[in-house]
N, C-alpha and C. Protein backbone atom coordinates (compact mmCIF):
# COMPACT_ATOMS: atom_id res chain seq x y z
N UNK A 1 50.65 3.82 5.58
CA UNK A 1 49.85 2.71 6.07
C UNK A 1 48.49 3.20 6.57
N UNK A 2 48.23 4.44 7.49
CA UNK A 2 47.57 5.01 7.59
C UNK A 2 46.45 5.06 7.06
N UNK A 3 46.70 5.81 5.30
CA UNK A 3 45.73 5.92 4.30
C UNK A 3 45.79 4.83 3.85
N UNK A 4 46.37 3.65 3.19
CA UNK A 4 45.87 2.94 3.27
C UNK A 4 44.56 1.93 3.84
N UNK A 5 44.68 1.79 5.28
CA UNK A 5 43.96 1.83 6.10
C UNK A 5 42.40 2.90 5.58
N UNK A 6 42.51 3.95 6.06
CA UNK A 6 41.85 4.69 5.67
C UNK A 6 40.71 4.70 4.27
N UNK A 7 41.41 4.11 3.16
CA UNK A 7 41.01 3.64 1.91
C UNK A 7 40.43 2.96 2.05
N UNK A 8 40.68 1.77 2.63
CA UNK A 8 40.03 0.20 2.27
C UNK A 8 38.60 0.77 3.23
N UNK A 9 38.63 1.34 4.52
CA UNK A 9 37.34 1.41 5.15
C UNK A 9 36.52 2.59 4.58
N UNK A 10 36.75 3.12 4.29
CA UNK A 10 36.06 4.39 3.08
C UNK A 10 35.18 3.20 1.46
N UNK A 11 36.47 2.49 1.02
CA UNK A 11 35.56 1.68 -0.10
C UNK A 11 34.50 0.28 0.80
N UNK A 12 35.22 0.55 1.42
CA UNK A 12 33.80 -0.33 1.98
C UNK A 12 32.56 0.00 2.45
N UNK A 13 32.72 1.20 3.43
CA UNK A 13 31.75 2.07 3.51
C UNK A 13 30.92 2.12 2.09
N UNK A 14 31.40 2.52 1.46
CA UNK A 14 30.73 3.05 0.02
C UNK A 14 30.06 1.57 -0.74
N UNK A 15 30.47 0.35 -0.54
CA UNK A 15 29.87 -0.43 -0.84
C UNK A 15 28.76 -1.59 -0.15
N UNK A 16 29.09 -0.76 1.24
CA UNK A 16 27.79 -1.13 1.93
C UNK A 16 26.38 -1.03 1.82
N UNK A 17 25.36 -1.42 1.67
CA UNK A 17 23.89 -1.11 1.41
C UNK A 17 23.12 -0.73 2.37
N UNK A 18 22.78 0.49 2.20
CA UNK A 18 21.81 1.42 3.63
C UNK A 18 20.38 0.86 3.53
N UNK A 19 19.69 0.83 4.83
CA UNK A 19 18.49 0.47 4.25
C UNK A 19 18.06 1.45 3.83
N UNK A 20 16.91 1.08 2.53
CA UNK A 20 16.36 2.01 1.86
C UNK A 20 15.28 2.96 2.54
N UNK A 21 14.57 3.98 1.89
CA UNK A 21 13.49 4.67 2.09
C UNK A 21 12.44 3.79 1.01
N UNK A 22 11.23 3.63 1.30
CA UNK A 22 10.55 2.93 0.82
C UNK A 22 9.55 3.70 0.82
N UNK A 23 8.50 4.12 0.04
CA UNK A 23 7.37 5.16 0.17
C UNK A 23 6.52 4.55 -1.10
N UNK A 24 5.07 4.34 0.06
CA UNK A 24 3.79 3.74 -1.03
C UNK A 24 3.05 4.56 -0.91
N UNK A 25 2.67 5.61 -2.00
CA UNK A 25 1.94 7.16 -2.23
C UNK A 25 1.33 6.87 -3.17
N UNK A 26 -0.03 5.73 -2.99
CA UNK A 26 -1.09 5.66 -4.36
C UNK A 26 -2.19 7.05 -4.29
N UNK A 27 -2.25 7.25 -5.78
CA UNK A 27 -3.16 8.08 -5.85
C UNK A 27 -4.39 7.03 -6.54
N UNK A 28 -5.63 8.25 -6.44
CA UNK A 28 -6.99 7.72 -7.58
C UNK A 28 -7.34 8.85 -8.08
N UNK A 29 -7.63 8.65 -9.44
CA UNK A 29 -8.38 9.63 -10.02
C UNK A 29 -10.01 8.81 -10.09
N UNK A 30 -11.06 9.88 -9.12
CA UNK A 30 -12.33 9.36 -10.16
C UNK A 30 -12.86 10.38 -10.43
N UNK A 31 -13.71 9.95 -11.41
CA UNK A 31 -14.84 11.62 -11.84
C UNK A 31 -15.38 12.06 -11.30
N UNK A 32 -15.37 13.42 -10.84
CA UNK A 32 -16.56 13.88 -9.57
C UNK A 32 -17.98 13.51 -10.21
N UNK A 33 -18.84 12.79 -9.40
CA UNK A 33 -20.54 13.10 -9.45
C UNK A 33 -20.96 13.18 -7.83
N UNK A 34 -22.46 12.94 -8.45
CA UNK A 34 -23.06 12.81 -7.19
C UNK A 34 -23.42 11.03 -6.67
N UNK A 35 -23.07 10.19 -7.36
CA UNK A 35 -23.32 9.07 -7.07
C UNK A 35 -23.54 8.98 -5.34
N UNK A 36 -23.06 9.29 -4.40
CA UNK A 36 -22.59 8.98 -2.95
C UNK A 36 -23.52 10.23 -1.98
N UNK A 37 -24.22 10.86 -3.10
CA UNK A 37 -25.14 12.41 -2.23
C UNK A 37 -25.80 11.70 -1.28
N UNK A 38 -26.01 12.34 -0.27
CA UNK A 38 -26.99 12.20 1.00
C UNK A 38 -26.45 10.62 1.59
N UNK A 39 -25.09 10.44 1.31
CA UNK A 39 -24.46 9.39 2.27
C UNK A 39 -23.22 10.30 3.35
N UNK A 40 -23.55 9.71 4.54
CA UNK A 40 -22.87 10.15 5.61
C UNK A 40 -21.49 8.98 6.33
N UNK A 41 -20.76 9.37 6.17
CA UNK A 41 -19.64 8.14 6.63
C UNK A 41 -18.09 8.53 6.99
N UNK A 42 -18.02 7.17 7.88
CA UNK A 42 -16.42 8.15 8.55
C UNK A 42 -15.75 6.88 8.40
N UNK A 43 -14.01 7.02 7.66
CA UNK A 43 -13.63 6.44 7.17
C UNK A 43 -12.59 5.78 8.40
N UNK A 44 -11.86 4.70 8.03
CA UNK A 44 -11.13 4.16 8.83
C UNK A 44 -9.93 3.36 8.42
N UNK A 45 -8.51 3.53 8.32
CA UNK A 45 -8.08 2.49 7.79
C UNK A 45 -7.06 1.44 8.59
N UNK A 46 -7.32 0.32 8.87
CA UNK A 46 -6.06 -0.62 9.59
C UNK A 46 -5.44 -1.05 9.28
N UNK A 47 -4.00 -1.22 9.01
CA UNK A 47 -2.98 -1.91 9.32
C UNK A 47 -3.18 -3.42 9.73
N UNK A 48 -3.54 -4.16 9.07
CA UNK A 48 -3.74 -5.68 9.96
C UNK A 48 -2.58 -6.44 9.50
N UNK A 49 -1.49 -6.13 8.74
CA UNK A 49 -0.36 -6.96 8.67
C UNK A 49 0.37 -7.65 9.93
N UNK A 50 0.73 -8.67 10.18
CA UNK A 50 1.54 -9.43 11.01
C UNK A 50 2.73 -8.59 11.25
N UNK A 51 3.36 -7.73 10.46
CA UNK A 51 4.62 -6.88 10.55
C UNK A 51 4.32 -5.77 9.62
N UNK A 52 5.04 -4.73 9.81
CA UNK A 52 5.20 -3.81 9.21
C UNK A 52 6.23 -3.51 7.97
N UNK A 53 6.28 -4.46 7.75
CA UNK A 53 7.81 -4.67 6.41
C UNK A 53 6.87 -4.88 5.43
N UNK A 54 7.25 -3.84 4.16
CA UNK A 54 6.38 -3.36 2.97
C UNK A 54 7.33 -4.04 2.23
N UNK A 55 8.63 -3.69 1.92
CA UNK A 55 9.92 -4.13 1.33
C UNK A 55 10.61 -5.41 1.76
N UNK A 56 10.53 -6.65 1.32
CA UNK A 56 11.16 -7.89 1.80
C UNK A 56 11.82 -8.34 1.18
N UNK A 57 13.37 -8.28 1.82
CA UNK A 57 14.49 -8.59 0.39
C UNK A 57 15.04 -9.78 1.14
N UNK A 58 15.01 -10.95 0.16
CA UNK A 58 16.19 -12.53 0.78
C UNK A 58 17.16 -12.56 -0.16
N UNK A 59 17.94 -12.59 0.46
CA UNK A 59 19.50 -12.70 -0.54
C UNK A 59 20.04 -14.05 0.40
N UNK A 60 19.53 -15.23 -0.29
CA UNK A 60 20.21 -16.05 0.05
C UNK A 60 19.45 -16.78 1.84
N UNK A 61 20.14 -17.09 2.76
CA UNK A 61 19.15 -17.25 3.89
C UNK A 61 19.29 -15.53 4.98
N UNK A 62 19.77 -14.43 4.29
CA UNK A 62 19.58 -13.59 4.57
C UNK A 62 18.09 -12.99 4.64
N UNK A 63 17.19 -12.22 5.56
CA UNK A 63 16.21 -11.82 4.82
C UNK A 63 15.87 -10.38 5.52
N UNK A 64 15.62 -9.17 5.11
CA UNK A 64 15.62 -8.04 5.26
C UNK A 64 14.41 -7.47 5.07
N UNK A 65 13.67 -7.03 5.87
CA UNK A 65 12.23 -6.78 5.98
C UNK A 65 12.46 -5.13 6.19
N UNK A 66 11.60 -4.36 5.83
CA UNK A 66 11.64 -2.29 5.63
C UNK A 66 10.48 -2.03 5.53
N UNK A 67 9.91 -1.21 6.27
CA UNK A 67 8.56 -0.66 6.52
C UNK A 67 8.70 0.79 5.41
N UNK A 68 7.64 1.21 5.31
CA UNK A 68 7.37 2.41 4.54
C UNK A 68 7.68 3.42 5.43
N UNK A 69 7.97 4.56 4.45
CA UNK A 69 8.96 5.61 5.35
C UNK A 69 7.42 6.69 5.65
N UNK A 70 6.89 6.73 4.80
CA UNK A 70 5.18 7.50 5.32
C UNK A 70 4.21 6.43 6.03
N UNK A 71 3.59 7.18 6.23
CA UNK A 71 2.13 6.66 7.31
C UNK A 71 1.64 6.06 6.40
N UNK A 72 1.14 4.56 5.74
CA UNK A 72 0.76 4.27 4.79
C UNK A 72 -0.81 4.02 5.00
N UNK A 73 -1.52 3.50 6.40
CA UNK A 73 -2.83 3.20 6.49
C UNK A 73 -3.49 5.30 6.66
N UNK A 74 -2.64 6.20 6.63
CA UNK A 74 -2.92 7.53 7.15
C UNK A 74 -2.87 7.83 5.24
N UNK A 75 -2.05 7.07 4.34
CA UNK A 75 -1.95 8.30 3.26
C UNK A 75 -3.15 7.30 2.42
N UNK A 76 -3.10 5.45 2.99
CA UNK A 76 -4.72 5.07 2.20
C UNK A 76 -5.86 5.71 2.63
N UNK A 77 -5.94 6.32 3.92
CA UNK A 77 -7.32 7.10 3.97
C UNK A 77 -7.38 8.45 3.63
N UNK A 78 -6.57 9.11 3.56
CA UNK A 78 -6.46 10.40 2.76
C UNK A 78 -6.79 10.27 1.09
N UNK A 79 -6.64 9.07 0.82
CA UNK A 79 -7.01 8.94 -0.71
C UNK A 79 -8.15 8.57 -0.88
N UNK A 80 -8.94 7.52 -0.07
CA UNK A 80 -10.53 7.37 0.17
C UNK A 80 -10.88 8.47 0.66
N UNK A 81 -10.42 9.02 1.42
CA UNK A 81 -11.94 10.16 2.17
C UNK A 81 -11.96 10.93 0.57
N UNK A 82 -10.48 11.86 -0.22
CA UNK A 82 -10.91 12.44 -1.18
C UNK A 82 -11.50 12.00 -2.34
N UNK A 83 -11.37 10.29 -2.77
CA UNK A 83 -12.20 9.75 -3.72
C UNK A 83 -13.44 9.72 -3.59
N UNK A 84 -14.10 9.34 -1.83
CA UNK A 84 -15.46 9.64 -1.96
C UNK A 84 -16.14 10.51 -1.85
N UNK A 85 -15.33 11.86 -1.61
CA UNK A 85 -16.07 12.80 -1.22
C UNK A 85 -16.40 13.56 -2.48
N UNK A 86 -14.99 13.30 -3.52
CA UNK A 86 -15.29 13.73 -5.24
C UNK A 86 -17.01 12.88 -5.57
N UNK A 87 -17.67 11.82 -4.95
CA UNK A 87 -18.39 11.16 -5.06
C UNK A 87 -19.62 11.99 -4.75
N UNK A 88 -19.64 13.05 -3.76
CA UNK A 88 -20.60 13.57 -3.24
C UNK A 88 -21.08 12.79 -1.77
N UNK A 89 -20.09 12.54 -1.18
CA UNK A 89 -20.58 11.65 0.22
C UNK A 89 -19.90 12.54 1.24
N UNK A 90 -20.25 12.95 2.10
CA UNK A 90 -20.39 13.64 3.50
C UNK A 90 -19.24 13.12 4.19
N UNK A 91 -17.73 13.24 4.67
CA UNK A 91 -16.93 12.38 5.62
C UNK A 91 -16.84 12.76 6.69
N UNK A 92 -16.72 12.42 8.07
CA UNK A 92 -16.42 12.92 9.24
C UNK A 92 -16.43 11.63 10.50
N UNK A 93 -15.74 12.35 10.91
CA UNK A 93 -15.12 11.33 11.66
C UNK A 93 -16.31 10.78 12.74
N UNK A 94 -17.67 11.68 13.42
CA UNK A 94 -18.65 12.21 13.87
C UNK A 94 -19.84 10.92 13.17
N UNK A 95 -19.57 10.24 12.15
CA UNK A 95 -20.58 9.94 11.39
C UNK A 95 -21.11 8.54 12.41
N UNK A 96 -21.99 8.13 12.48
CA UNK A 96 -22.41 6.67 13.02
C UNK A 96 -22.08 5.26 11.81
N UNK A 97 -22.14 5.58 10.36
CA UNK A 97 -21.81 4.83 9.80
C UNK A 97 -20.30 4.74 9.31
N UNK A 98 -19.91 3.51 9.65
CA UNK A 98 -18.03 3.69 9.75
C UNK A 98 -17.74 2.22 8.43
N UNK A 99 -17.08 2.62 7.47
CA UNK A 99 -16.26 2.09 6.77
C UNK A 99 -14.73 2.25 7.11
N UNK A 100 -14.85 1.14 7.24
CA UNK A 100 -13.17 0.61 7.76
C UNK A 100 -12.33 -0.73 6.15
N UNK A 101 -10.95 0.23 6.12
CA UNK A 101 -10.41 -0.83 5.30
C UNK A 101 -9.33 -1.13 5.56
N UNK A 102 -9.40 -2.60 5.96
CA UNK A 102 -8.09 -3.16 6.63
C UNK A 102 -7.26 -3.75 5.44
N UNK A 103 -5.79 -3.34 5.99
CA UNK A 103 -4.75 -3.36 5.02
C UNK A 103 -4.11 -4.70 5.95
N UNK A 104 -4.44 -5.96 5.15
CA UNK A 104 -4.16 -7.52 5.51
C UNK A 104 -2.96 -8.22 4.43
N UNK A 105 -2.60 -7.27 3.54
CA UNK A 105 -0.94 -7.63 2.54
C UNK A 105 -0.68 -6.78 2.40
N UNK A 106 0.05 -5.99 1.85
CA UNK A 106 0.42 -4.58 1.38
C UNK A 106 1.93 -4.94 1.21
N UNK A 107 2.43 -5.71 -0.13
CA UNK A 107 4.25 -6.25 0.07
C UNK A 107 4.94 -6.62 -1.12
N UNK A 108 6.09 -5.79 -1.35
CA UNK A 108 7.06 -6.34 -2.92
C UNK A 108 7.82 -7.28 -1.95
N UNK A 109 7.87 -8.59 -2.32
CA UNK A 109 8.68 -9.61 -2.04
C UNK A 109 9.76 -9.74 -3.16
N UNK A 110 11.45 -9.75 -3.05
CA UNK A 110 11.77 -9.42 -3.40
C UNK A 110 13.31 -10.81 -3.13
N UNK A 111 13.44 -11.35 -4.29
CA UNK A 111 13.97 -12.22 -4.39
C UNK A 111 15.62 -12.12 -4.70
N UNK A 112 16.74 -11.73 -4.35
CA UNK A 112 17.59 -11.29 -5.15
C UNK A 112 18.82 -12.18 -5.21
N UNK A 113 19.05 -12.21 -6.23
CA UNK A 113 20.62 -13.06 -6.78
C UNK A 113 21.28 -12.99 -7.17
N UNK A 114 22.82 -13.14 -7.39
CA UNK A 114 23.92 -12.53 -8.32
C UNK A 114 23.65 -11.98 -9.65
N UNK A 115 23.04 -12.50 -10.15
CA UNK A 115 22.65 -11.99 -11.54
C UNK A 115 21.28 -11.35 -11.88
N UNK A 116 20.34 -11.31 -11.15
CA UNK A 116 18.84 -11.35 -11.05
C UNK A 116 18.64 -10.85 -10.26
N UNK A 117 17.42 -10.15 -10.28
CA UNK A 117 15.94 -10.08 -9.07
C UNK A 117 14.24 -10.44 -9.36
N UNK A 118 13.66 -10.78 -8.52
CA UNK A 118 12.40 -11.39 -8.79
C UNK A 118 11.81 -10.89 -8.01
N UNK A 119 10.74 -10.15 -8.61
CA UNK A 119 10.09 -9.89 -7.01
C UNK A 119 8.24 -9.70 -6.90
N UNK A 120 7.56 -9.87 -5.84
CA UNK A 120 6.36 -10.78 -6.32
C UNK A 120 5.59 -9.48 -5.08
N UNK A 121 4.67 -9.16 -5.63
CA UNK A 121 3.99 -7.95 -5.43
C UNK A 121 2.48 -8.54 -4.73
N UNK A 122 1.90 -7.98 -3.41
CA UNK A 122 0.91 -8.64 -3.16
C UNK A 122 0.25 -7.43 -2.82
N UNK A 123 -1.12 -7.56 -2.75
CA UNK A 123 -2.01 -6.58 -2.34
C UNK A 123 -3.16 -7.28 -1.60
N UNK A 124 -3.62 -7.30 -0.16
CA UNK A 124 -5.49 -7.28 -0.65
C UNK A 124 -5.86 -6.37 0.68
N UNK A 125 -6.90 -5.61 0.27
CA UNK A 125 -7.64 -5.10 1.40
C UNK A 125 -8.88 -5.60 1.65
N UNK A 126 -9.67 -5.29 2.74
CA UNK A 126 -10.87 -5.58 3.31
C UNK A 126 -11.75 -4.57 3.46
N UNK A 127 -12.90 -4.45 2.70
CA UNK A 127 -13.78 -3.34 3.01
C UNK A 127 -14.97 -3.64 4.22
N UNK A 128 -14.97 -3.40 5.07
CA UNK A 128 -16.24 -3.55 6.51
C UNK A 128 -17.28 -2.20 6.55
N UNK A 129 -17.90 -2.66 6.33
CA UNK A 129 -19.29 -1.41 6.87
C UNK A 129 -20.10 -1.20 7.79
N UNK A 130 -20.06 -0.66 9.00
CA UNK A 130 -20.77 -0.68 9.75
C UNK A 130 -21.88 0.13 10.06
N UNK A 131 -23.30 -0.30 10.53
CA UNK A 131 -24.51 0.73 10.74
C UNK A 131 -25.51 -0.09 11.21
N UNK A 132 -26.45 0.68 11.76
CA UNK A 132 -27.56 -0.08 12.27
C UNK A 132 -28.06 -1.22 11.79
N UNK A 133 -28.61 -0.97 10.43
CA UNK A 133 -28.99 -2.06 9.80
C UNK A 133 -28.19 -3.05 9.43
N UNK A 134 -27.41 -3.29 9.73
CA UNK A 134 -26.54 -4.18 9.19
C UNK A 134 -25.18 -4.18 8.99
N UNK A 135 -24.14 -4.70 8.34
CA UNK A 135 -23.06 -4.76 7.98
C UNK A 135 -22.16 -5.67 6.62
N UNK A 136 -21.16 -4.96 6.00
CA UNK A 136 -21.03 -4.98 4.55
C UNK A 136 -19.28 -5.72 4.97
N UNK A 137 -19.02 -6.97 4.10
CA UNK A 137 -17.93 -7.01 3.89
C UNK A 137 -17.27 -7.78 3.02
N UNK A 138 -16.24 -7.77 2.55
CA UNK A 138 -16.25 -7.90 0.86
C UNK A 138 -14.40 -7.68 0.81
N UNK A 139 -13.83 -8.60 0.32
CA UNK A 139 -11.96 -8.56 0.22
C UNK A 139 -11.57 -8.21 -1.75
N UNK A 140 -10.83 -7.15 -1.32
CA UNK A 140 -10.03 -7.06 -2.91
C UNK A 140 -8.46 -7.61 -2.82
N UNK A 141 -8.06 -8.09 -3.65
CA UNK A 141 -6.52 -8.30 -4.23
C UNK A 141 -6.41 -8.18 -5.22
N UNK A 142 -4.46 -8.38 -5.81
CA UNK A 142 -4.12 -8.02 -6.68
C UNK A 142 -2.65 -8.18 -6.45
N UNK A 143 -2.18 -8.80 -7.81
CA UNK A 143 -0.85 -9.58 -7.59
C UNK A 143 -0.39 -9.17 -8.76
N UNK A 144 1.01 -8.73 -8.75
CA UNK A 144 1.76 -8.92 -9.73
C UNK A 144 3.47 -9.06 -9.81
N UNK A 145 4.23 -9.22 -10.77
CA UNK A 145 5.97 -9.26 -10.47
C UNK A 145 6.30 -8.82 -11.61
N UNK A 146 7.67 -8.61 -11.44
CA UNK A 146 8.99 -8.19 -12.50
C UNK A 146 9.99 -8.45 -11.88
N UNK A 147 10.91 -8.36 -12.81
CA UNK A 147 11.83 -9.23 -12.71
C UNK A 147 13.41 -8.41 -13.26
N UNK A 148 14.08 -8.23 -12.72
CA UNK A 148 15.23 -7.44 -13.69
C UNK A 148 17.13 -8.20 -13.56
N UNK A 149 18.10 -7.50 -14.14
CA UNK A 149 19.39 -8.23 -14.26
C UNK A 149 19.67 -7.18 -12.59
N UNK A 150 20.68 -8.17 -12.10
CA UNK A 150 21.62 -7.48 -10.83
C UNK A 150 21.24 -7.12 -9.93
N UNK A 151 21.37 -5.66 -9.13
CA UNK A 151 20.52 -5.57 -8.13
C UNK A 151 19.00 -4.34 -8.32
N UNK A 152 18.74 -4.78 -7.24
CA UNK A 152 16.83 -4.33 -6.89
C UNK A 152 17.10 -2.85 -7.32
N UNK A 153 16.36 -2.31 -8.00
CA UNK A 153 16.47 -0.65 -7.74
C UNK A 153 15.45 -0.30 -7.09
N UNK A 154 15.27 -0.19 -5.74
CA UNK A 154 13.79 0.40 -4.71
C UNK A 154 12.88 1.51 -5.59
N UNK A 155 13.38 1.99 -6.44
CA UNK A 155 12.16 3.03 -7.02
C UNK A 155 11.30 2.34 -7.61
N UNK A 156 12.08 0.80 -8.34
CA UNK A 156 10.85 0.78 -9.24
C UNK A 156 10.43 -0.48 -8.54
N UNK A 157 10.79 -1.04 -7.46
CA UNK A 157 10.06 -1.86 -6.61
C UNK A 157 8.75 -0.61 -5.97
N UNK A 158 8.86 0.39 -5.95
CA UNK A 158 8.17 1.39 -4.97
C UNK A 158 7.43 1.47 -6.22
N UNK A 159 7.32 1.73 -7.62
CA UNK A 159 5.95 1.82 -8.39
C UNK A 159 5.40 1.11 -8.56
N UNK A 160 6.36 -0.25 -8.34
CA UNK A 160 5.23 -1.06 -9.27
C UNK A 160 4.46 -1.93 -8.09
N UNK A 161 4.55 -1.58 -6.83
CA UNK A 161 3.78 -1.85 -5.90
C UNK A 161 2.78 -1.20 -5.41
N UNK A 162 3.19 0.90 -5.94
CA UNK A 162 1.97 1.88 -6.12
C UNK A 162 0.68 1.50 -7.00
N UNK A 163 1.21 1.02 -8.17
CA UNK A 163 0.90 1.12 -9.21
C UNK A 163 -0.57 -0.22 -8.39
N UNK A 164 0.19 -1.28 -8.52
CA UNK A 164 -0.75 -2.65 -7.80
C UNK A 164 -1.81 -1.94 -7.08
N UNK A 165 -1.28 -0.78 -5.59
CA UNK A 165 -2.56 -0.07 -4.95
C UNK A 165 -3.58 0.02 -5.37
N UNK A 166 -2.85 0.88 -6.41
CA UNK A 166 -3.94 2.10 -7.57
C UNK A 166 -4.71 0.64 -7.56
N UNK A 167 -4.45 -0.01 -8.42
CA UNK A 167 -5.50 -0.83 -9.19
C UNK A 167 -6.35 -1.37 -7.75
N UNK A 168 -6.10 -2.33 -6.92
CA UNK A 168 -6.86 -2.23 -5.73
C UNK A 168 -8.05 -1.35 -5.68
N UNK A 169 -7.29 -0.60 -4.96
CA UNK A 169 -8.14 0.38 -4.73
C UNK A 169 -8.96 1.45 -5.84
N UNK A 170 -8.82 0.83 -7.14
CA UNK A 170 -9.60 1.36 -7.95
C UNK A 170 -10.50 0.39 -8.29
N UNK A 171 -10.56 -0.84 -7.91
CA UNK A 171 -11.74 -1.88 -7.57
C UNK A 171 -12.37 -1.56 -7.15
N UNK A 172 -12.08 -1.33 -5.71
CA UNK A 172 -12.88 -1.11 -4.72
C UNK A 172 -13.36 -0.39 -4.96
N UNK A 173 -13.64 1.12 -5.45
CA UNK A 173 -14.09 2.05 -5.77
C UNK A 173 -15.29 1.79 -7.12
N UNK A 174 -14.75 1.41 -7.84
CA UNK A 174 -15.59 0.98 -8.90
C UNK A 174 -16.80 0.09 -8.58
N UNK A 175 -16.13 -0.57 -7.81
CA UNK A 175 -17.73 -1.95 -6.97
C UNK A 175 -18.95 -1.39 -6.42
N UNK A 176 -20.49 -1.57 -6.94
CA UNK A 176 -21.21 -1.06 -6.90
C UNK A 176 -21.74 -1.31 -5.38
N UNK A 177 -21.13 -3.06 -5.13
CA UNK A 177 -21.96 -3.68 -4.10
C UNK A 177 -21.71 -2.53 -2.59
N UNK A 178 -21.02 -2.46 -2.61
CA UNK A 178 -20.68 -1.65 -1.00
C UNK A 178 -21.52 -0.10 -1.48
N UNK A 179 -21.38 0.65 -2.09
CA UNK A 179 -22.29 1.57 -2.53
C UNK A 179 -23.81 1.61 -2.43
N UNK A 180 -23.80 0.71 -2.71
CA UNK A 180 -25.66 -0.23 -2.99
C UNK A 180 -25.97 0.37 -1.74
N UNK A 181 -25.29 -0.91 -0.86
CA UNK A 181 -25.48 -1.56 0.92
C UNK A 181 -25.26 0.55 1.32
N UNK A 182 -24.19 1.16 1.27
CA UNK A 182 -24.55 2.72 2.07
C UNK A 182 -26.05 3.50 0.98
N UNK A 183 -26.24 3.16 0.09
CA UNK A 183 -27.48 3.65 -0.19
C UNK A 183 -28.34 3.83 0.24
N UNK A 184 -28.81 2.38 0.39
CA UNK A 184 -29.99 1.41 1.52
C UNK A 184 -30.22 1.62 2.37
């Protein structure tokens, strides 16, 4: 009776669902030039989400919200300071001119059902510029979903919400207008 016992709470154990590890690690590739020479700037990135749940799973009127297991506004500015600095732009924290990019969605919404999952991918950031003369500000997004049979597999909820970053933030990068405005 014992093992019995023993059994049934062991297979259940095993069919319980842990929360996941969730990790959003976008990279950018851009081409080094000098486009950004003789610009001085210190980067900044915020967190402006209402919550910290990257991963949002509803099963039903269940709903399960999971933050990213890395520093995610710490690993988006580690990827700007090295995209612009491949640019030829000066970073430090020291600088008087401060670009700040607030992270206002950053989320796989994630729909799941006996047979299905749906899940709806949001992105947008905010680029702010600050300096004497003035100030720069300007919003990117970027949306997308997939859809698969049974349950969620978190890896590929975790790319294809990297993947969304990348593109983001390879807007932003590409946009001349905020470049212009630190030129000037």
């Amino acid at each position: 009776m014992r093992r019995l016992i023993f059994v049934s709470l062991l297979s259940l154990a095993a069919c319980s669902n842990p929360v996941p590890s969730f990790i959003v690690a976008p990279q950018v590739f851009w081409t080094q030039s000098n486009q950004l020479s003789n610009v001085a700037i210190s980067i900044n990135v915020q967190d402006n989400r209402p919550t910290e749940g990257t991963l949002i799973m509803r099963d039903g009127d269940k709903v399960n919200s999971y933050p990213t297991s890395n520093n995610l506004p710490q690993q988006l500015q580690q990827v700007l300071t090295d995209a612009l600095t491949q640019q030829g732009a000066q970073v430090s924290a020291a600088e008087p001119v401060v670009v700040t990019v607030q992270i206002n969605q950053l989320e796989a919404n994630a729909e799941l059902k006996t047979v299905e999952h749906v899940v709806k991918n949001n992105v947008e950031l905010t680029v702010l510029i600050e300096r004497n003369s003035g100030s720069f500000n300007k919003s990117y997004s970027g949306k997308s979903s997939f859809s698969g049979p049974f349950k969620l597999d978190t890896a590929v909820a975790e790319r294809e919400l990297r993947v969304l970053t990348e593109q983001v933030l390879a807007n932003i990068l590409r946009d001349p207008s905020w470049q212009d405005f630190l030129r000037n």
